[in-house]
C-alpha atoms as a PDB file:
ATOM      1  CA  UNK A   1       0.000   0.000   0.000  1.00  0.00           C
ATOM      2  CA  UNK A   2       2.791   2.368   0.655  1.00  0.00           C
ATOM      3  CA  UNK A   3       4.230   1.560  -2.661  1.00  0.00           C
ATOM      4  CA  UNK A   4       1.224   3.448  -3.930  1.00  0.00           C
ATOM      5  CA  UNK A   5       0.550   6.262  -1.771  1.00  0.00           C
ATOM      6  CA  UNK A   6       4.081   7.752  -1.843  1.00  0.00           C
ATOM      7  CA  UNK A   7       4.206   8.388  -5.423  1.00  0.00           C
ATOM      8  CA  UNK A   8       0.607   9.437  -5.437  1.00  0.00           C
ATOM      9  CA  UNK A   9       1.275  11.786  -2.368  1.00  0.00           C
ATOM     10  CA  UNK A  10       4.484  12.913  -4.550  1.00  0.00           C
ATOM     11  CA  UNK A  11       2.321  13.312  -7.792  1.00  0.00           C
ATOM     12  CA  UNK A  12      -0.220  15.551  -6.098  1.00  0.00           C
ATOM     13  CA  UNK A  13       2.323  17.744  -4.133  1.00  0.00           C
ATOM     14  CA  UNK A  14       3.998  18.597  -7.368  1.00  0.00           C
ATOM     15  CA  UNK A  15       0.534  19.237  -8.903  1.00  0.00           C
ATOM     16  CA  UNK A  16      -0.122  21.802  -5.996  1.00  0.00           C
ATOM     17  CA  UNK A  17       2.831  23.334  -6.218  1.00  0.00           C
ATOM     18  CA  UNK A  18       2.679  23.632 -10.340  1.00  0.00           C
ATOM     19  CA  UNK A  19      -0.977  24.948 -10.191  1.00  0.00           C
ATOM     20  CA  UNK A  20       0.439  27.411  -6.870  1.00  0.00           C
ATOM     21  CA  UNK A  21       3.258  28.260  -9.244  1.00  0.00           C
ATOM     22  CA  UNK A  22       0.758  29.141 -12.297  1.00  0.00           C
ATOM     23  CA  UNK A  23      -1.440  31.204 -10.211  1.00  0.00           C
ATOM     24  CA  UNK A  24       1.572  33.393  -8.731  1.00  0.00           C
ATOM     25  CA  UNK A  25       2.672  33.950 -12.225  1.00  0.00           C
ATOM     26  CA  UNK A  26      -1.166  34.826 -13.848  1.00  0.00           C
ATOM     27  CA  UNK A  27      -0.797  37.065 -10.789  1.00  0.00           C
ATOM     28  CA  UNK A  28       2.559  38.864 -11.994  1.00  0.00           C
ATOM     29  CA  UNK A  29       1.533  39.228 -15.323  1.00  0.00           C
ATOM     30  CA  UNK A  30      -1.419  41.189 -14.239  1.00  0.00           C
ATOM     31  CA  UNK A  31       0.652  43.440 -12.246  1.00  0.00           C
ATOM     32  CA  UNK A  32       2.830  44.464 -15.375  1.00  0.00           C
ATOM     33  CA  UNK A  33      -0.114  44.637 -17.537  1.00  0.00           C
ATOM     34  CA  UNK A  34      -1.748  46.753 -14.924  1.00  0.00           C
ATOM     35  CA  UNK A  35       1.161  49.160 -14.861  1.00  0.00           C
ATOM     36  CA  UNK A  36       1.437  49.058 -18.652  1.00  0.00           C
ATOM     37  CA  UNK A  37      -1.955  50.365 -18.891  1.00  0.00           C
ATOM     38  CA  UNK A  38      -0.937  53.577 -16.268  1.00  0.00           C
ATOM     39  CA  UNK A  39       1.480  54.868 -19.193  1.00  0.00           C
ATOM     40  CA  UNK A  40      -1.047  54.659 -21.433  1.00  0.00           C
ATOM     41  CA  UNK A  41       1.276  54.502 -24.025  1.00  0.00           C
ATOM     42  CA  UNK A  42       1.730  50.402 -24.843  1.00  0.00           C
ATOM     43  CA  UNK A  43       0.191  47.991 -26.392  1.00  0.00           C
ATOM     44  CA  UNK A  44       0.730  44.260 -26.956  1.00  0.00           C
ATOM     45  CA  UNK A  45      -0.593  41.214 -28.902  1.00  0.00           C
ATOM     46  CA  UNK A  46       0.380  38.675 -26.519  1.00  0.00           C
ATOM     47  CA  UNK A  47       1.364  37.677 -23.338  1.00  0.00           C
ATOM     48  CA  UNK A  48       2.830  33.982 -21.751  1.00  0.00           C
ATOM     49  CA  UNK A  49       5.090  33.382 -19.158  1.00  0.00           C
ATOM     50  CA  UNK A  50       7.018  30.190 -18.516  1.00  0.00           C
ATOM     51  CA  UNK A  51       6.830  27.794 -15.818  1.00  0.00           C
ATOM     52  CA  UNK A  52      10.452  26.620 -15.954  1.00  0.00           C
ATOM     53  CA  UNK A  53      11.904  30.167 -16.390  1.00  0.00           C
ATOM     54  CA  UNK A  54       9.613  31.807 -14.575  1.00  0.00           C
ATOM     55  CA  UNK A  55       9.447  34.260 -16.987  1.00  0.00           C
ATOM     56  CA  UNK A  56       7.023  36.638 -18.821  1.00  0.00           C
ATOM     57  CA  UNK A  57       7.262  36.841 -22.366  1.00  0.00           C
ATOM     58  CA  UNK A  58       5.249  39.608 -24.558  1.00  0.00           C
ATOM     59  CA  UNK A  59       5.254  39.187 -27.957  1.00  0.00           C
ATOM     60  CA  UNK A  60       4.579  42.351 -30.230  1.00  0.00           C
ATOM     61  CA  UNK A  61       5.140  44.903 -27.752  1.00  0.00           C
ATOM     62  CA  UNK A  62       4.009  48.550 -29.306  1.00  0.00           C
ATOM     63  CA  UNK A  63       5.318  51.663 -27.226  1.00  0.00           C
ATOM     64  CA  UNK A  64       4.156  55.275 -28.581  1.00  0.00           C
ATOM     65  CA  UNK A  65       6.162  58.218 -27.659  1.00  0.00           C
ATOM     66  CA  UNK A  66       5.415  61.864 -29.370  1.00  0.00           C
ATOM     67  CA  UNK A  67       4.067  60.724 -32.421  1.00  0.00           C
ATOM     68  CA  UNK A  68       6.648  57.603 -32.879  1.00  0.00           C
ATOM     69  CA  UNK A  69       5.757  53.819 -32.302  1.00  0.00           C
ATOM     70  CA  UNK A  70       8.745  51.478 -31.414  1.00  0.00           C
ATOM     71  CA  UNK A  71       8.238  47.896 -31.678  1.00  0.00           C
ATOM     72  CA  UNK A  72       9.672  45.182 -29.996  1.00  0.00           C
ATOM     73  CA  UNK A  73       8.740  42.017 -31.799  1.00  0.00           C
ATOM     74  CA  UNK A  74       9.687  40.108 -28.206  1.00  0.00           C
ATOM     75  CA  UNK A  75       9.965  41.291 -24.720  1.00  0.00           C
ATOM     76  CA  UNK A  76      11.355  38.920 -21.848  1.00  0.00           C
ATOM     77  CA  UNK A  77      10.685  39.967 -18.178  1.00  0.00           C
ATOM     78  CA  UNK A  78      13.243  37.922 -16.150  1.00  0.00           C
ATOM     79  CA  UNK A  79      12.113  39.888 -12.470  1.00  0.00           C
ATOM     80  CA  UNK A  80       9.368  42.366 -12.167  1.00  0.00           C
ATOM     81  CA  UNK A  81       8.515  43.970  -8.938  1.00  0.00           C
ATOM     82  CA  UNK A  82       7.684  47.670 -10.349  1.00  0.00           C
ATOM     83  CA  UNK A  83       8.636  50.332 -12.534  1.00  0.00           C
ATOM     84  CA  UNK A  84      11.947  50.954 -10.102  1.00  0.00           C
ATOM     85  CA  UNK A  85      12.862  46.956 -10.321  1.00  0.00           C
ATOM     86  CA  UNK A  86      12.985  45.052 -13.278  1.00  0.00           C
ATOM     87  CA  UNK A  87      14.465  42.875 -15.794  1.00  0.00           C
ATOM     88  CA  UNK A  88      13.815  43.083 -18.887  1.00  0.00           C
ATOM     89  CA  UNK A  89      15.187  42.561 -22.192  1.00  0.00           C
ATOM     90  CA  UNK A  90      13.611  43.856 -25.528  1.00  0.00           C
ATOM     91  CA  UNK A  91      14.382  41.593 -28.884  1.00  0.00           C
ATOM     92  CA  UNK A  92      14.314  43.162 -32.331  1.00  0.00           C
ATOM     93  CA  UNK A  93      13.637  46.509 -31.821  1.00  0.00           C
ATOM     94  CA  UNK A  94      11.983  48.956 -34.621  1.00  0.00           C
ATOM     95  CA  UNK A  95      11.067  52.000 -35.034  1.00  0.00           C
ATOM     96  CA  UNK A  96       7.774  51.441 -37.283  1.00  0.00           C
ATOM     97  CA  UNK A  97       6.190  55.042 -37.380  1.00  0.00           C
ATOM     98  CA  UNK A  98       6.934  58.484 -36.646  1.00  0.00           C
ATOM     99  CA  UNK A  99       9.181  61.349 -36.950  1.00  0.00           C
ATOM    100  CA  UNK A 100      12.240  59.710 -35.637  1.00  0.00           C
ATOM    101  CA  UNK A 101      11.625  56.815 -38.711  1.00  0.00           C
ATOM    102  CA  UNK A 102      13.515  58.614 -41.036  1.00  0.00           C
ATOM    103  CA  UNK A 103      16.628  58.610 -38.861  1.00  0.00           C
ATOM    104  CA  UNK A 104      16.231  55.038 -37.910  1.00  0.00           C
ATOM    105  CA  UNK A 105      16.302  54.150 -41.749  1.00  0.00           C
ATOM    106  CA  UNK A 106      19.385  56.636 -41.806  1.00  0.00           C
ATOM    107  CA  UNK A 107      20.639  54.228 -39.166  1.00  0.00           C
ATOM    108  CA  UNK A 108      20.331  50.744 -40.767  1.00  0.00           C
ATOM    109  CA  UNK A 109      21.635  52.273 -43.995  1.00  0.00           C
ATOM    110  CA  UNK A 110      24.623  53.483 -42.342  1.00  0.00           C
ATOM    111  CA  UNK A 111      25.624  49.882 -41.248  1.00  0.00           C
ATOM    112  CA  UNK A 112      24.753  48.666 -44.853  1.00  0.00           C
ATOM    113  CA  UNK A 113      27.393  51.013 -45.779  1.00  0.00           C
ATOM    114  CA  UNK A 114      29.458  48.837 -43.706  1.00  0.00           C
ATOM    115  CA  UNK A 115      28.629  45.868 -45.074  1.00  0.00           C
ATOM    116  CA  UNK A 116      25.712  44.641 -42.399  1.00  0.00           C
ATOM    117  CA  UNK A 117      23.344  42.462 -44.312  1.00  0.00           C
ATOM    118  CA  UNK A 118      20.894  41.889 -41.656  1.00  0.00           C
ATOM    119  CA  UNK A 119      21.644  44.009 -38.488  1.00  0.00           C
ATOM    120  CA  UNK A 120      19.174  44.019 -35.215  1.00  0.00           C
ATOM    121  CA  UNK A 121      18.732  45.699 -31.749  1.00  0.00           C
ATOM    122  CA  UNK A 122      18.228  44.548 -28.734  1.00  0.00           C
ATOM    123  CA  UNK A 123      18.037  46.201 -25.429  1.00  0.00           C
ATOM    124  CA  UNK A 124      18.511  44.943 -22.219  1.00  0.00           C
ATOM    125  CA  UNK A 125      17.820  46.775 -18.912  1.00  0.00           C
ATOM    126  CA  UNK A 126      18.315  45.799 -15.207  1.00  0.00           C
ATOM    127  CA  UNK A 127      17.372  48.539 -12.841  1.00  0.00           C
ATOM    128  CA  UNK A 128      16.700  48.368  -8.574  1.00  0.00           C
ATOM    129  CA  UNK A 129      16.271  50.911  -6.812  1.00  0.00           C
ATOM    130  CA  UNK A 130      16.144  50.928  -2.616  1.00  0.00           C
ATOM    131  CA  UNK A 131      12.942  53.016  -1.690  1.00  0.00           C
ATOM    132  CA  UNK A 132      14.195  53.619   2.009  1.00  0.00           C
ATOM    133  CA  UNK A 133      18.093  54.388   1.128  1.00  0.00           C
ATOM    134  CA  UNK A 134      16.212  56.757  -1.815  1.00  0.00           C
ATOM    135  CA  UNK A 135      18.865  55.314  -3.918  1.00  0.00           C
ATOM    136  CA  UNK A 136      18.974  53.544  -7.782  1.00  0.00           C
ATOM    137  CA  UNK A 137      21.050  51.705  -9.664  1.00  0.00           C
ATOM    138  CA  UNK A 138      20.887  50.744 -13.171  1.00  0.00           C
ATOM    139  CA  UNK A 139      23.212  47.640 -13.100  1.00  0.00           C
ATOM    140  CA  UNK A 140      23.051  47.456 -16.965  1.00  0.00           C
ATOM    141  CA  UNK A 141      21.319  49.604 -19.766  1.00  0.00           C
ATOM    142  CA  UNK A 142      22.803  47.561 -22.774  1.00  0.00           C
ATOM    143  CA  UNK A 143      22.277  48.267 -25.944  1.00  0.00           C
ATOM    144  CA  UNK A 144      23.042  45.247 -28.114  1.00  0.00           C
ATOM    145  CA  UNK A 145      23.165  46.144 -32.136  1.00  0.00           C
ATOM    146  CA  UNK A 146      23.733  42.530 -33.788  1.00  0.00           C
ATOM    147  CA  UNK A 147      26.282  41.603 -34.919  1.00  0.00           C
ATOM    148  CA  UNK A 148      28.207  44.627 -34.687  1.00  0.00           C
ATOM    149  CA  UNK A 149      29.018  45.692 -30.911  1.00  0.00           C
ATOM    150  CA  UNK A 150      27.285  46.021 -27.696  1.00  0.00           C
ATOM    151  CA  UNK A 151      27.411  49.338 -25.213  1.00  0.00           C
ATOM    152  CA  UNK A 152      26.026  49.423 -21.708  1.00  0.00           C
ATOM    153  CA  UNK A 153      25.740  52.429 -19.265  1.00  0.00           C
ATOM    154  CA  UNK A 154      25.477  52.073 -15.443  1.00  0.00           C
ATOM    155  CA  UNK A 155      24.886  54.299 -12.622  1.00  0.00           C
ATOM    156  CA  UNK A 156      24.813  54.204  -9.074  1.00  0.00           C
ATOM    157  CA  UNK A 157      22.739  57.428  -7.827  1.00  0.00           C
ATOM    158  CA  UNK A 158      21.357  59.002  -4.779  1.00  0.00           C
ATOM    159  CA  UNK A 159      18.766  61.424  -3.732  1.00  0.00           C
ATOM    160  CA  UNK A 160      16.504  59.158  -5.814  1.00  0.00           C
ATOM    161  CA  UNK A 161      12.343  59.806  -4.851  1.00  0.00           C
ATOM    162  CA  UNK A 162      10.507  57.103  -6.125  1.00  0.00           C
ATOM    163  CA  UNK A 163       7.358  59.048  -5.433  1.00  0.00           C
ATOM    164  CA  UNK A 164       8.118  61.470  -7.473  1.00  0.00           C
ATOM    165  CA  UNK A 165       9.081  59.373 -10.531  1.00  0.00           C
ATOM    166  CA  UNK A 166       6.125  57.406 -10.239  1.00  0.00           C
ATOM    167  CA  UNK A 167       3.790  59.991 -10.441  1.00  0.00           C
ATOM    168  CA  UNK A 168       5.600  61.267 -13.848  1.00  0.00           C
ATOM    169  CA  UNK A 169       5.810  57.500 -15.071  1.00  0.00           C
ATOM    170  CA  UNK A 170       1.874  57.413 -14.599  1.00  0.00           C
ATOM    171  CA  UNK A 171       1.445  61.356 -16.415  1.00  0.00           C
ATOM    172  CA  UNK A 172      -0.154  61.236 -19.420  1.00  0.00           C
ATOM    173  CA  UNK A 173       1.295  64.755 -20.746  1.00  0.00           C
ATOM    174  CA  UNK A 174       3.212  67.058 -19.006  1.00  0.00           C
ATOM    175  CA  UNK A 175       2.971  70.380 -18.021  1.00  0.00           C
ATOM    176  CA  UNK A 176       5.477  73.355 -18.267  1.00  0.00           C
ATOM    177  CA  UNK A 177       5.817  73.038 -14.156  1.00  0.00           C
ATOM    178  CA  UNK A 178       6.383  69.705 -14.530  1.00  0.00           C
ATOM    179  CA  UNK A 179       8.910  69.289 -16.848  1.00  0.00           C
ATOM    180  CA  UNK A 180      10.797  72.470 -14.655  1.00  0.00           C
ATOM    181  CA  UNK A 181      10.234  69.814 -11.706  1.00  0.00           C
ATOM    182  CA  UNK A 182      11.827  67.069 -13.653  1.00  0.00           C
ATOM    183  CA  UNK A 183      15.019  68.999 -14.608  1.00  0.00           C
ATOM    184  CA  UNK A 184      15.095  70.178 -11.097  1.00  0.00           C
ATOM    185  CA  UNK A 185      15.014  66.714 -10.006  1.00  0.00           C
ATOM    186  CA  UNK A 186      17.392  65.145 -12.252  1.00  0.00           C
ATOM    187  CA  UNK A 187      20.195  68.304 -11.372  1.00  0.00           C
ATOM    188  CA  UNK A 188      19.708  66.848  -7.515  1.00  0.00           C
ATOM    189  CA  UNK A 189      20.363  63.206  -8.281  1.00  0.00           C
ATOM    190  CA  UNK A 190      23.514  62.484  -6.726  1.00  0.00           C
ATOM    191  CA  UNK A 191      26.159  60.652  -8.620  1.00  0.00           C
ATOM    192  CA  UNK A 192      28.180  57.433  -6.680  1.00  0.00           C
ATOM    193  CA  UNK A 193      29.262  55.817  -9.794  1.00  0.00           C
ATOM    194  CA  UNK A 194      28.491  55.948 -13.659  1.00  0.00           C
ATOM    195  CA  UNK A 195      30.153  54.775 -16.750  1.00  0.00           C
ATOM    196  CA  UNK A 196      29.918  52.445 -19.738  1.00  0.00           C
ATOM    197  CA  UNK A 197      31.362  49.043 -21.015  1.00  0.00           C
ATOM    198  CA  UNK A 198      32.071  49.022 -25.417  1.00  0.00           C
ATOM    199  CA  UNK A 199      32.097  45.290 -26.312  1.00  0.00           C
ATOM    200  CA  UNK A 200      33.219  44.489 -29.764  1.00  0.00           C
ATOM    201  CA  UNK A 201      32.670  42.162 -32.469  1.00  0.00           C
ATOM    202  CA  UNK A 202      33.854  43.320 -35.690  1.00  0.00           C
ATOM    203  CA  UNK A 203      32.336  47.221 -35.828  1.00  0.00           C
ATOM    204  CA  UNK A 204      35.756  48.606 -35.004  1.00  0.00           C
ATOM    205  CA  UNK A 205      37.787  47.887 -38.004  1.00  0.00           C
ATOM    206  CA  UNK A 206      34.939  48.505 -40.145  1.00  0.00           C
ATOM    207  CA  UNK A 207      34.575  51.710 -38.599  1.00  0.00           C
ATOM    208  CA  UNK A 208      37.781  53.192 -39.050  1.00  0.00           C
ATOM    209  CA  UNK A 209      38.429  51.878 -42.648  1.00  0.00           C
ATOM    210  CA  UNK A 210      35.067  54.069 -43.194  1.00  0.00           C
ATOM    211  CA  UNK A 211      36.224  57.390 -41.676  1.00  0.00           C
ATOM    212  CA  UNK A 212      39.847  56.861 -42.779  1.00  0.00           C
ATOM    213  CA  UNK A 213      38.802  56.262 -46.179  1.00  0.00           C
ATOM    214  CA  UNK A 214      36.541  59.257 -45.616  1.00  0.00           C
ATOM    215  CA  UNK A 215      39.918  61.198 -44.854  1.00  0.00           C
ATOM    216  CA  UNK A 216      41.528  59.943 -47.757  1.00  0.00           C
ATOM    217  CA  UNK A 217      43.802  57.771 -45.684  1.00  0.00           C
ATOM    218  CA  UNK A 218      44.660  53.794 -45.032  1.00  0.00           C
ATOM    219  CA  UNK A 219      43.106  52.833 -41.712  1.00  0.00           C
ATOM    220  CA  UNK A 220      46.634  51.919 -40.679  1.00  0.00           C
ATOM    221  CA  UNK A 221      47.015  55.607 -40.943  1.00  0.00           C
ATOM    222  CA  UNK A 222      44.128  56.764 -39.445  1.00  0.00           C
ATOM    223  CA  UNK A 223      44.663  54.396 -36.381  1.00  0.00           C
ATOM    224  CA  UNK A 224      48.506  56.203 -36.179  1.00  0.00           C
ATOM    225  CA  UNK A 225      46.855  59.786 -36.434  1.00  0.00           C
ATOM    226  CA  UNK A 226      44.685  59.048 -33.546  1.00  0.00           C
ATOM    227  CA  UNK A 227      47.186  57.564 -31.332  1.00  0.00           C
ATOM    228  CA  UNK A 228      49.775  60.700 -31.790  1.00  0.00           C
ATOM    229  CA  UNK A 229      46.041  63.072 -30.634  1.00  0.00           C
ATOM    230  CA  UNK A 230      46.477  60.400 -27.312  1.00  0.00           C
ATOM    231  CA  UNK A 231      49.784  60.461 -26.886  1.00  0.00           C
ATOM    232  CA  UNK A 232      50.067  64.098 -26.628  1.00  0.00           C
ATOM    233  CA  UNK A 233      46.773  64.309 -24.309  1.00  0.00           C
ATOM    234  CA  UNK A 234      48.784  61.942 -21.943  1.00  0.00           C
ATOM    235  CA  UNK A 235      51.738  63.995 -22.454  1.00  0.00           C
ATOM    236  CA  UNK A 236      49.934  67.097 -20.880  1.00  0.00           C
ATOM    237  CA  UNK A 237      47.896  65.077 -18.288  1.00  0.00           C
ATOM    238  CA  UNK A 238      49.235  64.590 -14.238  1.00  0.00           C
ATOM    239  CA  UNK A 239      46.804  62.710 -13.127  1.00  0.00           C
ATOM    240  CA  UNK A 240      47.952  58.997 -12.868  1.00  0.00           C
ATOM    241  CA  UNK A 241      44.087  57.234 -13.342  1.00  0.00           C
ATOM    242  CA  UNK A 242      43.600  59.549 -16.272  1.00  0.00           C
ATOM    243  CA  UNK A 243      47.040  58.370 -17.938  1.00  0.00           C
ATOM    244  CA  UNK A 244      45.790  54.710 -17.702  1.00  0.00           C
ATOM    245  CA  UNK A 245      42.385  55.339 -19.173  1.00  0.00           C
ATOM    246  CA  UNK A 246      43.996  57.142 -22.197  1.00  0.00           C
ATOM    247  CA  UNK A 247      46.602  54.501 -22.664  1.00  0.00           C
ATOM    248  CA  UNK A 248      43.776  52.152 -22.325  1.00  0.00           C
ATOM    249  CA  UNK A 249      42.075  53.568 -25.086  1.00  0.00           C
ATOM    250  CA  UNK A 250      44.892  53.862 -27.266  1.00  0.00           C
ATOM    251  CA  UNK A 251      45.012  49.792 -26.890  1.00  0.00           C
ATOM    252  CA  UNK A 252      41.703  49.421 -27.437  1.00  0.00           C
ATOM    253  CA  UNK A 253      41.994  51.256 -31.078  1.00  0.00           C
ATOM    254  CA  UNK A 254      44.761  48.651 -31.736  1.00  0.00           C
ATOM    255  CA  UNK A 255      43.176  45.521 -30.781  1.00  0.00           C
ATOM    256  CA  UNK A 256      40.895  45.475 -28.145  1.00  0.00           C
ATOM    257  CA  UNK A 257      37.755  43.748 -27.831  1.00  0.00           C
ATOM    258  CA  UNK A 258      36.513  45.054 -24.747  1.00  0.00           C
ATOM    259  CA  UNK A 259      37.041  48.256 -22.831  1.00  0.00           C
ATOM    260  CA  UNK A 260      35.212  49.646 -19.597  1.00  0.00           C
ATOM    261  CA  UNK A 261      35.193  52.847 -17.725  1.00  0.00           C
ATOM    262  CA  UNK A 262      33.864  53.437 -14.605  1.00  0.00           C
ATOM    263  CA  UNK A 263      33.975  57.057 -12.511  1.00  0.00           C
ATOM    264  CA  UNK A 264      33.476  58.108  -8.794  1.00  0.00           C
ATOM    265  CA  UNK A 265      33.288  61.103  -7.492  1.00  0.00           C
ATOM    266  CA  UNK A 266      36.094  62.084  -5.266  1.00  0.00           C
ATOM    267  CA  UNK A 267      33.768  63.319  -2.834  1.00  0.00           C
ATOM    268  CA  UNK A 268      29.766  63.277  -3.365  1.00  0.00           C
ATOM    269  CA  UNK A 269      28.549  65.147  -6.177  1.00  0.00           C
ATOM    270  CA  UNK A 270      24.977  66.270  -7.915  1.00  0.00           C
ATOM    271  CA  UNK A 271      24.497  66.469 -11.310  1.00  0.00           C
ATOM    272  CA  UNK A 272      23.764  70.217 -11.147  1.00  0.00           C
ATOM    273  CA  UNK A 273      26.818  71.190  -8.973  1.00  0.00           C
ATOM    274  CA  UNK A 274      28.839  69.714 -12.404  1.00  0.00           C
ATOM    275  CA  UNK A 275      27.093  72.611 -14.458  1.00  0.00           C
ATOM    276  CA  UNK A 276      28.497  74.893 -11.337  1.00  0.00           C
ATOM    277  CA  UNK A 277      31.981  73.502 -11.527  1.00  0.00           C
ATOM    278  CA  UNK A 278      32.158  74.236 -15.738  1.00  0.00           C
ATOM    279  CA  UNK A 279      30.839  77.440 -15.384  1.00  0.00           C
ATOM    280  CA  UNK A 280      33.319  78.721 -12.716  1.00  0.00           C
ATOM    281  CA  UNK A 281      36.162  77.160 -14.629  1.00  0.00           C
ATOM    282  CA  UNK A 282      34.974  78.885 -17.558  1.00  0.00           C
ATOM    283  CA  UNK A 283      34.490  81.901 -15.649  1.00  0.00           C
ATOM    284  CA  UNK A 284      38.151  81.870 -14.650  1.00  0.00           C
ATOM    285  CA  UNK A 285      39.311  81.737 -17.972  1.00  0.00           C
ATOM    286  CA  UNK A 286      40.149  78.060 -17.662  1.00  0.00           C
ATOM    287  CA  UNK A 287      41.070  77.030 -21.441  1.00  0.00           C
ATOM    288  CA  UNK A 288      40.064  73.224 -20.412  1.00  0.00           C
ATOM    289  CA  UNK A 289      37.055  73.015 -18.167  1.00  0.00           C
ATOM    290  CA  UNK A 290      37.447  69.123 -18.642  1.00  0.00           C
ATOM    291  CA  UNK A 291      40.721  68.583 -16.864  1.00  0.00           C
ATOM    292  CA  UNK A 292      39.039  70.912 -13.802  1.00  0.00           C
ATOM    293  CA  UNK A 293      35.511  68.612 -14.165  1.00  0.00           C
ATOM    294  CA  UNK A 294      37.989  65.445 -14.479  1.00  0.00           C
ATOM    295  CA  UNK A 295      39.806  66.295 -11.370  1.00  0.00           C
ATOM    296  CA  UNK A 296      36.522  65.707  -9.300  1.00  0.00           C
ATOM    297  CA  UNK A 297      36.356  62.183 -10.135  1.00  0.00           C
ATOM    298  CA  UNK A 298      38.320  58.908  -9.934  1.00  0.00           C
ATOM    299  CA  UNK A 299      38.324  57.149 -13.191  1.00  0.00           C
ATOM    300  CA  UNK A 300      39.506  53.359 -13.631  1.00  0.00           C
ATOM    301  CA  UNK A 301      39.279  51.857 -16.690  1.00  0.00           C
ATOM    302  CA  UNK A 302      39.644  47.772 -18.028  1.00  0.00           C
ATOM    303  CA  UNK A 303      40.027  46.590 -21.311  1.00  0.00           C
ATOM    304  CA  UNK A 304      41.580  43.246 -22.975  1.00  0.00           C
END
């Protein structure tokens, strides 16, 4: 008798658990639905999730922004717990209407110039943000153009208010005020870490043989004429980070494959107190406001 009841008890545990599973996951796809429907701008024609993965999948996601529609022919939410913490990642991205369509088409033309028979973009965003610490962090905004490269910002910020962000998330159209309020609170954002990562593929080359050739030179030549402008940047520069990241960059127009450059503030610093800092170097007659603006930050940089 035991024989039987164990795998039956077995059998309708994993039953429970599948159909406990499903419900939590009809539950989460409501909630992103829901909060699709606040923007008022998106549309879809489907929506699945998997019970493996536990992931959502949208298929023909439609966003409309002033007049322009963007689709994604396939959106994949990996974690979803709201518009502060996500992860998603956006497959085959378009621009299918709109102003902005012209320089889109401009785009894809540009990398059939290089020789790009078939070239896509994906985006891929991971974002958290820590509602009592009023801090965010975008861990990766990465913006994958196949089969070219991929670049990805990140940022580390503080004096975040989620309230406030929300409530412009969920605005319809803005007013004047608002968008004052917005620019207000972006300048008060304060900045712990930001920078990028450039992975390539094979864009590089291609790219310089284009503006070399452009120049009327041999990409050999171009690539020299580029490192000399380096060299005699790191020539004038004291700063012993800075040197690296220049000499670092001057590799990566060689033969690297992968560079990435990360900055902290020396000590704490808003976005707006950066205007502040130009404009007094400028106002001192300082000929290079960027070595002053520089000097506020640590900068590290890795490449191979």
């Amino acid at each position: 008798m035991k024989k039987i009841i164990i795998p039956v008890v077995i059998i309708i545990g994993i039953a429970v658990g599948i159909i406990a599973l499903d419900e939590y996951m009809e539950r989460k796809v409501k909630k992103i639905i829901d909060e699709f429907a606040k923007s008022g701008n998106m549309e879809y024609e489907d929506v699945d999730f998997s019970l493996i993965d536990r992931n959502i999948i949208i298929k023909k996601l439609f966003i409309h922004e002033e007049g322009n529609t963007l689709l994604a022919e396939e959106v994949i939410v990996y974690r979803y717990e709201d518009i502060f913490n996500f992860v998603i990642l956006m497959k085959d991205l378009k621009m299918v209407e709109g102003p902005r369509k012209e320089q889109y088409i401009r785009t894809l033309n540009f990398f059939k110039e290089l020789d790009y028979k078939d070239t896509r973009v994906d985006l891929y965003i991971d974002m958290e943000a820590n509602k009592k610490e009023n801090r965010a962090s975008v861990k990766s905004f990465k913006l994958i153009i196949h089969p070219a490269f991929s670049l990805e910002f990140f940022a580390d910020l503080g004096n975040f208010d989620p309230n406030f962000w929300k409530k412009i998330y969920e605005k319809k159209e803005l007013t004047e005020e608002e968008m004052v309020e917005i620019m207000s609170e972006l300048g008060s954002l304060k900045i712990f870490r930001i920078g990028f990562s450039y992975e390539d593929r094979d864009f590089r080359e291609r790219f310089i043989s284009y503006l070399a050739k452009d120049k009327g030179l041999t990409p050999e030549e171009f690539k020299e004429k580029i490192k000399k402008s380096l060299d005699e940047t790191i020539s004038r520069t004291d700063n012993p980070s800075h040197r690296k990241v220049l000499s670092d960059i001057k590799y990566f127009i060689e033969k690297g494959k992968f560079i990435k450059i990360s900055i902290e503030p020396v000590k704490p610093v808003k976005f707006q107190d950066i205007a502040l800092y130009t404009a007094f170097a400028l106002e001192q007659g300082n000929k290079n406001p960027a070595t002053t603006l520089l000097n506020l930050f640590k900068v590290e940089s890795e490449i191979f």
